[in-house]
Protein backbone atom coordinates (compact mmCIF):
# COMPACT_ATOMS: atom_id res chain seq x y z
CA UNK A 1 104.93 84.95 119.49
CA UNK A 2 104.62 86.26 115.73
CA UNK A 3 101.00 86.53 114.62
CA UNK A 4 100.21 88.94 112.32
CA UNK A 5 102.62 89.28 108.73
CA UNK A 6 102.64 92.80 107.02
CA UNK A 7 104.62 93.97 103.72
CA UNK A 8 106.18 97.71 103.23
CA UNK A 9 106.14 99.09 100.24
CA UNK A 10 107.39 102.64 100.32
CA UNK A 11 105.71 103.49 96.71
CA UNK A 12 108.47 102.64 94.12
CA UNK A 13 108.10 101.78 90.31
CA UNK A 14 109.41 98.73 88.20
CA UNK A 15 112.80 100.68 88.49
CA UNK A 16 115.28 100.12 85.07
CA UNK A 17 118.83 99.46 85.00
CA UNK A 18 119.25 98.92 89.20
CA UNK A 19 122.31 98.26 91.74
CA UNK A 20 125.38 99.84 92.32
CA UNK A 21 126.59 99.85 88.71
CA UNK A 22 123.40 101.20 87.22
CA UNK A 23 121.97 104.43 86.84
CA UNK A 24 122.72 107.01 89.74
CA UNK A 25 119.64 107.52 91.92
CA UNK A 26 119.41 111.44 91.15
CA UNK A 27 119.86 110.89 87.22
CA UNK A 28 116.20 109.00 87.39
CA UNK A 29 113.86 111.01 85.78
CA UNK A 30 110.44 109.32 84.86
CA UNK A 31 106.96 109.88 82.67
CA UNK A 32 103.84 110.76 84.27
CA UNK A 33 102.44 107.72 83.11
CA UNK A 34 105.21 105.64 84.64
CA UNK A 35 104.82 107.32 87.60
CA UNK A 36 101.54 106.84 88.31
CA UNK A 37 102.30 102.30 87.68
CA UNK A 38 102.14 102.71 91.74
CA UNK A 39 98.47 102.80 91.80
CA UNK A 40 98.31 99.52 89.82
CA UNK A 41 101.22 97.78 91.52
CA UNK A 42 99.96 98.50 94.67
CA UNK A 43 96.25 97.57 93.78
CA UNK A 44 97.79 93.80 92.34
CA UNK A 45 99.98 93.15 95.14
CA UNK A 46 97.18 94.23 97.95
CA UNK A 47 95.02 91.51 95.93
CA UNK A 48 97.62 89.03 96.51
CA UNK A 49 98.52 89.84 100.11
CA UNK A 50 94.50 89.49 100.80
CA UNK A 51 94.14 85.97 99.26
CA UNK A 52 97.23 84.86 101.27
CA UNK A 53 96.13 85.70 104.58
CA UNK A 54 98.55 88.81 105.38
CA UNK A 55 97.58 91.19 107.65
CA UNK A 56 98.37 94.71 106.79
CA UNK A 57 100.16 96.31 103.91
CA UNK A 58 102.24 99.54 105.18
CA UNK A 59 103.30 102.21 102.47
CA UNK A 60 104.69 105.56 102.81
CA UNK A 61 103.81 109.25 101.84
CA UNK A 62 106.16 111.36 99.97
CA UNK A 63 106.06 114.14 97.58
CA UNK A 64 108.00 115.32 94.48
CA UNK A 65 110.15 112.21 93.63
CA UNK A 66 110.61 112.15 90.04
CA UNK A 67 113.09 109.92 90.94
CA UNK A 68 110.30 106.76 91.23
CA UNK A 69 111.46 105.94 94.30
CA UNK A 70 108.40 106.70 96.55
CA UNK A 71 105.66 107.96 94.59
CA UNK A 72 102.35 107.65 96.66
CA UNK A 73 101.27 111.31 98.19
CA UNK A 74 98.22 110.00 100.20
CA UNK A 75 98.27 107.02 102.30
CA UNK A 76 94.20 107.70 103.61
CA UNK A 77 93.24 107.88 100.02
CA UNK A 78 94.90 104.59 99.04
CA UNK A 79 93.72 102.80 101.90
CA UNK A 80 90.37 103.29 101.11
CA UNK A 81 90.23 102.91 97.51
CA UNK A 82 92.53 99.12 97.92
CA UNK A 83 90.01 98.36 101.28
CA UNK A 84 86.65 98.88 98.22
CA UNK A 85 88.83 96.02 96.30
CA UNK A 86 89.85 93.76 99.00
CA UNK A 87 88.02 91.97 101.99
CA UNK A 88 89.79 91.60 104.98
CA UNK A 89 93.26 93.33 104.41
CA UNK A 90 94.38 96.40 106.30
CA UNK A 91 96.13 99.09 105.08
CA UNK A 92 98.71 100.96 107.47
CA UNK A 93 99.63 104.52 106.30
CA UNK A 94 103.64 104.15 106.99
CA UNK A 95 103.92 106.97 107.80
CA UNK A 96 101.46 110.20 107.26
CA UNK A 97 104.39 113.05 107.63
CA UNK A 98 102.53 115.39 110.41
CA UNK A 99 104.43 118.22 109.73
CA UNK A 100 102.98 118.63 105.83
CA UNK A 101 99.54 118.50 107.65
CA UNK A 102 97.07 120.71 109.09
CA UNK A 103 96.43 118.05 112.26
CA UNK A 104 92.48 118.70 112.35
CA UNK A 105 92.63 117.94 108.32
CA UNK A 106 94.07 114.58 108.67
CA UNK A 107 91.89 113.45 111.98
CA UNK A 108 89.01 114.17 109.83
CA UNK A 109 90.48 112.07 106.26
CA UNK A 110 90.79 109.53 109.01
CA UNK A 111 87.90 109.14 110.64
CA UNK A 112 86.07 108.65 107.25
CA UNK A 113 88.72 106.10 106.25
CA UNK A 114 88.34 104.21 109.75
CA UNK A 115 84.14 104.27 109.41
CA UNK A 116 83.16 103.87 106.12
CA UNK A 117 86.45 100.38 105.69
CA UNK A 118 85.01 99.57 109.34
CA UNK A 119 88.35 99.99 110.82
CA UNK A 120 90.69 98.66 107.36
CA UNK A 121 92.91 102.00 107.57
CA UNK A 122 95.41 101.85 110.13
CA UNK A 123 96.87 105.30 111.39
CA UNK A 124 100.83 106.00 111.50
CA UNK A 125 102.37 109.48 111.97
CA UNK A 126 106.22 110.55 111.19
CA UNK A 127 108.29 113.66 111.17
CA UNK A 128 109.91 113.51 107.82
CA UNK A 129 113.53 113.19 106.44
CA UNK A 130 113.42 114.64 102.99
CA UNK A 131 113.96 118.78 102.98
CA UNK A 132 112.38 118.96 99.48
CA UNK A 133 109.36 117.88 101.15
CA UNK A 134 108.93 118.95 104.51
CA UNK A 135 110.58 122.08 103.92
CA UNK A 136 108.70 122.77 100.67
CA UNK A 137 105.14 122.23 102.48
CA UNK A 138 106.19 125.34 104.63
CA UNK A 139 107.44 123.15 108.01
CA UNK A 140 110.80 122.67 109.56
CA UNK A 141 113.52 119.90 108.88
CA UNK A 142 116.38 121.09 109.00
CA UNK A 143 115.95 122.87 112.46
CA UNK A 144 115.55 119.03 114.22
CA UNK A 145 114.68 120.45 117.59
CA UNK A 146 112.14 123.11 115.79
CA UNK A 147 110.94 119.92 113.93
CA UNK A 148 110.38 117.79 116.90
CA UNK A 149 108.24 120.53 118.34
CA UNK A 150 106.37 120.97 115.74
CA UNK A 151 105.44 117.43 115.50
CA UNK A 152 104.41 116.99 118.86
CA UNK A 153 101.87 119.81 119.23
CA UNK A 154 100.62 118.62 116.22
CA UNK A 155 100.05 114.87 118.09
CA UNK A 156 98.67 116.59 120.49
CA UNK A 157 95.91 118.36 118.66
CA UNK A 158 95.32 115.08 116.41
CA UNK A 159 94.80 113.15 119.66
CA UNK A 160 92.52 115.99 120.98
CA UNK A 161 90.59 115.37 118.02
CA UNK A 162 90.16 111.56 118.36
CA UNK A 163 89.85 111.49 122.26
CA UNK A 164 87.96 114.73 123.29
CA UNK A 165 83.73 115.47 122.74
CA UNK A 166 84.43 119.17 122.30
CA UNK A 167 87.99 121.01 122.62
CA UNK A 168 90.08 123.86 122.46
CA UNK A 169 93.67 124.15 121.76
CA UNK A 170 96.60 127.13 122.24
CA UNK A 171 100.19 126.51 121.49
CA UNK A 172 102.97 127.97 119.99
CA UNK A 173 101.58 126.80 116.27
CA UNK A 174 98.20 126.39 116.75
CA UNK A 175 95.31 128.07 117.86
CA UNK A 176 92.01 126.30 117.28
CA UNK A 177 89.54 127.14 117.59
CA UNK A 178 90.27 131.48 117.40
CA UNK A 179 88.15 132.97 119.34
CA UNK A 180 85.82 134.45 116.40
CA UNK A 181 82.16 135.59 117.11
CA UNK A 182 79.66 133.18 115.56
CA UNK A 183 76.08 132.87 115.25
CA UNK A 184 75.73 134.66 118.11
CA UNK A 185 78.38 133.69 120.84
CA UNK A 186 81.79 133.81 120.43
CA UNK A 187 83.42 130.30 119.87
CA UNK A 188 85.00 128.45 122.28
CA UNK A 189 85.67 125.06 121.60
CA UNK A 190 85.08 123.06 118.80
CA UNK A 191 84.32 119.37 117.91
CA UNK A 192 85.55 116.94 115.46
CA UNK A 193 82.95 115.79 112.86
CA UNK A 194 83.62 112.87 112.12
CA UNK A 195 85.32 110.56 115.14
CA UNK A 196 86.38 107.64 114.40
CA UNK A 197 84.58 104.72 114.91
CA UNK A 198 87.01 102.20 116.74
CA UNK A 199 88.73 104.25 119.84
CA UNK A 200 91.31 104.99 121.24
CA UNK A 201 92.56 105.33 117.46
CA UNK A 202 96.01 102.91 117.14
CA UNK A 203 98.94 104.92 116.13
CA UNK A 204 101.71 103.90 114.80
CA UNK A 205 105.28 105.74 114.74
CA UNK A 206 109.03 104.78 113.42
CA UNK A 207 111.67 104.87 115.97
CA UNK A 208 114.22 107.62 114.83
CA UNK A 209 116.34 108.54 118.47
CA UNK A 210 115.67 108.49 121.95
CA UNK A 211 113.62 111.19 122.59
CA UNK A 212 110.92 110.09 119.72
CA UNK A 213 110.93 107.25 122.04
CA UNK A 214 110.30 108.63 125.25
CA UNK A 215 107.43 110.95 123.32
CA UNK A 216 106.05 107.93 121.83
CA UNK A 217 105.31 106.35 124.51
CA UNK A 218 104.43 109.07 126.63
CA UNK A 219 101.34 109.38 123.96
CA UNK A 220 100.65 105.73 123.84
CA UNK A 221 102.04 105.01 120.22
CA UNK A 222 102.73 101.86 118.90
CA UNK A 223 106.05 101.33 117.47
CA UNK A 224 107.38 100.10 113.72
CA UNK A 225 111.29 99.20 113.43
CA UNK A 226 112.40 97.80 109.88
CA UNK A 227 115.39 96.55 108.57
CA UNK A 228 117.65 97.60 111.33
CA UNK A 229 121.39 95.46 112.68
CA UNK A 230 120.42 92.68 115.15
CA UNK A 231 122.51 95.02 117.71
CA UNK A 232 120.66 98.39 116.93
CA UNK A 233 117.39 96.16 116.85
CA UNK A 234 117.95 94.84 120.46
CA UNK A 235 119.01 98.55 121.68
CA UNK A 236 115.81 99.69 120.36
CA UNK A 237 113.30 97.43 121.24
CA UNK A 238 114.52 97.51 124.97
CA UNK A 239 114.55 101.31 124.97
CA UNK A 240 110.72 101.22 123.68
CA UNK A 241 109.93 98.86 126.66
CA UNK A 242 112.30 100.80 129.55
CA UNK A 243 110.45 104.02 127.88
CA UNK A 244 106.92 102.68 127.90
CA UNK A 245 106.77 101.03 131.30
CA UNK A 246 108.56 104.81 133.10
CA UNK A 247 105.16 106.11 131.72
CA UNK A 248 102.85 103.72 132.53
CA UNK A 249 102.57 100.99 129.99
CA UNK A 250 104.11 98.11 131.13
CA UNK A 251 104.12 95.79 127.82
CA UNK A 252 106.23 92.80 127.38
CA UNK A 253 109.42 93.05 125.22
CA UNK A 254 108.56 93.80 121.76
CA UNK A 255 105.18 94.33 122.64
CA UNK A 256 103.36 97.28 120.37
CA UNK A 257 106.23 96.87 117.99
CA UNK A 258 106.59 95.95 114.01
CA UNK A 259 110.04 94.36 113.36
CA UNK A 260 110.73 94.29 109.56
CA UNK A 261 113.58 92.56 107.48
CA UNK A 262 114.44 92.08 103.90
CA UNK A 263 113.39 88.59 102.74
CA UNK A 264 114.42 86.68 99.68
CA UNK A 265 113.71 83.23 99.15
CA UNK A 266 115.48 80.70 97.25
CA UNK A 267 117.18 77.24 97.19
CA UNK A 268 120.15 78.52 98.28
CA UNK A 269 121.44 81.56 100.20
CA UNK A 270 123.64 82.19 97.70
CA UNK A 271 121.08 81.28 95.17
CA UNK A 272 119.00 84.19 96.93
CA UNK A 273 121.73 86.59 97.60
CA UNK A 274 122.61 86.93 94.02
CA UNK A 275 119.49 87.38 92.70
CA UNK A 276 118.49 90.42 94.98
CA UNK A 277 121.53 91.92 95.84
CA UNK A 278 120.91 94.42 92.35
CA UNK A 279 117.46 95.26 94.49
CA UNK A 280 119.17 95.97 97.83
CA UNK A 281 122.09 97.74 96.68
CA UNK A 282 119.78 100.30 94.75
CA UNK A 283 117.80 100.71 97.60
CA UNK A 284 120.87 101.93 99.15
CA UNK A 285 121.72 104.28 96.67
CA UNK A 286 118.69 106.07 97.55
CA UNK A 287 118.47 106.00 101.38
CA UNK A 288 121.99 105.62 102.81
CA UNK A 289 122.41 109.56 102.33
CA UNK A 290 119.61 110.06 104.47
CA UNK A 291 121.42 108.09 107.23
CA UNK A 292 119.65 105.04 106.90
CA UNK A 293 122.54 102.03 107.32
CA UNK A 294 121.18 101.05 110.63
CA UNK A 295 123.74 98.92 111.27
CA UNK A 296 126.29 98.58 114.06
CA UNK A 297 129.75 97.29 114.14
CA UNK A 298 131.31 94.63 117.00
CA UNK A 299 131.40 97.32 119.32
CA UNK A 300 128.12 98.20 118.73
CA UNK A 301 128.75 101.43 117.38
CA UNK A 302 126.26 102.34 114.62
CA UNK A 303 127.52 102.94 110.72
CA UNK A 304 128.61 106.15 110.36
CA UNK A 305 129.70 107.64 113.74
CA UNK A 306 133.31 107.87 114.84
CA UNK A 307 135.14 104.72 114.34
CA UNK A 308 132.41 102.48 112.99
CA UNK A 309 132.03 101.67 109.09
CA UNK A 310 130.65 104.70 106.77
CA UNK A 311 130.42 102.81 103.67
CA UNK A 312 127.19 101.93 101.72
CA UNK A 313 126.46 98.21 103.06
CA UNK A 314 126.08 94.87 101.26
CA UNK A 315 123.74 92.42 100.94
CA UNK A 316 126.03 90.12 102.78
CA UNK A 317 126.50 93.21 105.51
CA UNK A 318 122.81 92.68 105.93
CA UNK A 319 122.58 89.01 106.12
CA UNK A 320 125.26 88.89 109.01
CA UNK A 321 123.49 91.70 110.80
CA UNK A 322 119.82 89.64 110.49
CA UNK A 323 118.81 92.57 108.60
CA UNK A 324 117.52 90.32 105.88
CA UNK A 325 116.85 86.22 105.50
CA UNK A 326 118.14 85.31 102.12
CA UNK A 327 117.90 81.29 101.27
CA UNK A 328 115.77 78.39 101.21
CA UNK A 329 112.27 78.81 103.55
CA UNK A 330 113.52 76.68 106.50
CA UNK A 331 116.69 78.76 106.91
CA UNK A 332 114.53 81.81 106.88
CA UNK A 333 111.92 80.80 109.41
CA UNK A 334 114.93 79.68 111.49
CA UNK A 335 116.33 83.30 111.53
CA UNK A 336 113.01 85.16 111.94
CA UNK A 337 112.55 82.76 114.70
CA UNK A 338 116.28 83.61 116.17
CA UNK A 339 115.03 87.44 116.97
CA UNK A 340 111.06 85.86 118.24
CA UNK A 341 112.51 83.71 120.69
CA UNK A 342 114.25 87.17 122.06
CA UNK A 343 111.45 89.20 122.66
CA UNK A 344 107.69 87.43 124.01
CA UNK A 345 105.67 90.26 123.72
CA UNK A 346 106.13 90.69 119.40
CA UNK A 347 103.37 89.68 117.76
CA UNK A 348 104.31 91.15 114.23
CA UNK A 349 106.65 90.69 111.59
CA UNK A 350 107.00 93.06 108.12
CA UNK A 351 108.69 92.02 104.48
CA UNK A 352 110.09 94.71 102.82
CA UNK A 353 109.34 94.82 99.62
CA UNK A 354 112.92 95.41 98.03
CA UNK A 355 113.36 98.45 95.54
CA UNK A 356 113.94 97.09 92.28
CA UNK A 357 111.93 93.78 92.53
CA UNK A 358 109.26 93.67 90.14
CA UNK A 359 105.60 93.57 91.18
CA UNK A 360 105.85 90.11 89.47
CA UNK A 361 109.08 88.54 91.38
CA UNK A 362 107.30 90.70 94.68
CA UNK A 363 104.36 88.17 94.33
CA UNK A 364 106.31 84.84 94.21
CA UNK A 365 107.68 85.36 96.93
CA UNK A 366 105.31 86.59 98.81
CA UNK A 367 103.04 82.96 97.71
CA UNK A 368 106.28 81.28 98.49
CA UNK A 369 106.44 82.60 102.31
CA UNK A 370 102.78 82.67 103.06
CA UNK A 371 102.82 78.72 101.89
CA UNK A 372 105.68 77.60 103.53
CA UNK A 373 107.36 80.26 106.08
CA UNK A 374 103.74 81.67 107.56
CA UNK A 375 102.37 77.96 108.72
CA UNK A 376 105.53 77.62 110.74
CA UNK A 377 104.19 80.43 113.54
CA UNK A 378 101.90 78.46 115.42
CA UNK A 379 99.88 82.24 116.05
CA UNK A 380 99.66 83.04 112.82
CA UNK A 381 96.63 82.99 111.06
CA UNK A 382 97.35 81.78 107.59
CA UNK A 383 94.60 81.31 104.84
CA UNK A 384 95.82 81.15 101.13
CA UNK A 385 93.37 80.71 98.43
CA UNK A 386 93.38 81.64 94.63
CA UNK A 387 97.68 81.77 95.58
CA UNK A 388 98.75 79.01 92.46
């Protein structure tokens, strides 16, 4: 049963001249001062999501994007500084790329973050998918496997961190602590100064193939799946179960998961379709060339392999897939509830905040589903004040 209601925003500006028609994605070139509107946007919509009863709002860490497409560098930082201005909402860092870290830095930012918001920061590690990042920040990307290995001795010297009084640590990458004479003895082990305050720490991953999977559950993360085909969704969600109950978890269906979708409402699906296709379509102009059309066709083969669709999908695509809920609220809460009724163990559900929609239009809606979409989930806890 859905409890808990959580919005993505991956970092992007009041973007100009959006969908298909407008300008092309690698032509954007922004100010400084434009730029840095994410800080305020985020700050206004976190205000929002915090009178209405929401539980967490997720963004995302990238780097370099003169673009304006995703323009927040440090998810730890934000969280605390929106937690000082809020009271009770969370803030999920969707997803702190591991490989652009030194693992022992970030188990430290986090610690702080999870003692000083009493637990407001919620932890979320990723891989990466942009080479002008990753790549730039000295890591691997484009070697996958080299990637994936990276990433999980890195978990593994985060978790040591969280989990372990005192530790030591030799891999391939890391070596901590070396084994350096000091003050007398030579060191050994070493300890992490802060810990955090609420363990084991919750840590939240995307699902990107089936061997993040099986690693993610093997290390007891929690999983986040957003606006995927109701086919690829299913495939997914019963892979994370079959994968977490072989190593000794044994959740419910869609239990530890985040399903999002694109919502838009309106009096009419057409009403909403038309009014945030412009949105979708630009987000697509941006992400399908990193291989994001999670979508499958009546076979179930997914967009882009052999035989299935390659094109850059619709709005409509996404509709028929139950990628997004487009229309008036009691059609949407009667496809959110088509996927619930699917899976007993999910207990959260995520709005993405569509690239292109103004913080303003972002904020309607958002009143408009936490008055009269949230109240229909008998688990959720809904409490909107200040919303009119």
């Amino acid at each position: 049963m859905i409890k808990h209601f959580h919005v993505l925003y991956v970092g992007q500006i009041e973007l100009d001249n959006i969908g298909l028609n407008g300008t092309p994605a690698n032509d954007r070139r922004y100010s400084k001062d434009r730029l840095n509107e994410v800080f305020a946007s985020s700050l206004d919509v976190a205000k929002t999501m915090d009178e209405l009863g929401f539980h967490t709002l997720w963004t995302a860490e990238h780097h370099f994007q003169h673009e304006g497409y995703e323009c927040l560098p440090n998810l730890i930082q934000l969280g605390l500084w929106l937690a000082t201005q809020t009271k009770r909402l969370k803030f999920g860092c969707a997803f702190n790329v591991l490989p652009m870290w030194h693992p022992i830095r970030l188990a430290e930012d986090y610690a702080m973050a999870d003692i000083v918001t009493d637990g407001r920061v919620v932890m979320g590690v990723g891989r990466g998918y942009h080479t002008r990042e990753v790549e730039t920040f000295g890591a691997p990307l484009l070697d996958a496997n080299a990637n994936r290995e990276f990433f999980e001795e890195q978990l593994e010297l985060l978790l040591k961190c969280f989990n372990e009084e005192s530790f030591s640590h030799k891999g391939k990458y890391y070596t901590c602590p070396p084994e350096v004479p000091y003050r007398g003895y030579t060191l050994k082990e070493i300890t992490c100064i802060p810990r955090p305050k609420y363990l084991p720490v919750e840590i939240w991953m995307p699902i990107a193939s089936g061997k993040t999977i099986d690693m993610m559950a093997k290390y007891g993360l929690k999983a986040m799946v957003t606006l995927n085909g109701e086919k690829i969704l299913d495939d997914v969600i019963r892979a994370f179960h079959d994968a977490c109950h072989k190593h000794g978890r044994p959740i419910a269906l869609g239990e530890d998961m985040i399903w999002g979708a694109g919502v838009y409402l309106a009096d009419t699906e057409e009403e909403a379709i038309r009014k945030v296709e412009p949105s979708h379509d630009e987000r697509y102009k941006w992400f399908a060339p990193f291989g994001f059309v999670r979508y499958a066709d009546e076979q179930g083969r997914t967009w882009g392999t052999p035989g299935a669709p390659s094109r850059v999908p619709s709005l409509r695509d996404g509709v028929q897939q139950k990628a997004w809920f487009c229309g008036p609220p009691s059609h949407v809460i009667e496809g959110i509830k088509s996927i619930e009724a699917k899976y007993p163990g999910l207990e959260h559900f995520m709005v993405h905040w569509a690239e292109g929609l103004s913080p303003r239009e972002f904020k309607e809606q958002l009143r408009w589903f936490a008055r009269e979409v949230m109240p229909a989930f008998g688990g959720a806890q809904v409490q909107i004040r200040a919303a009119e």
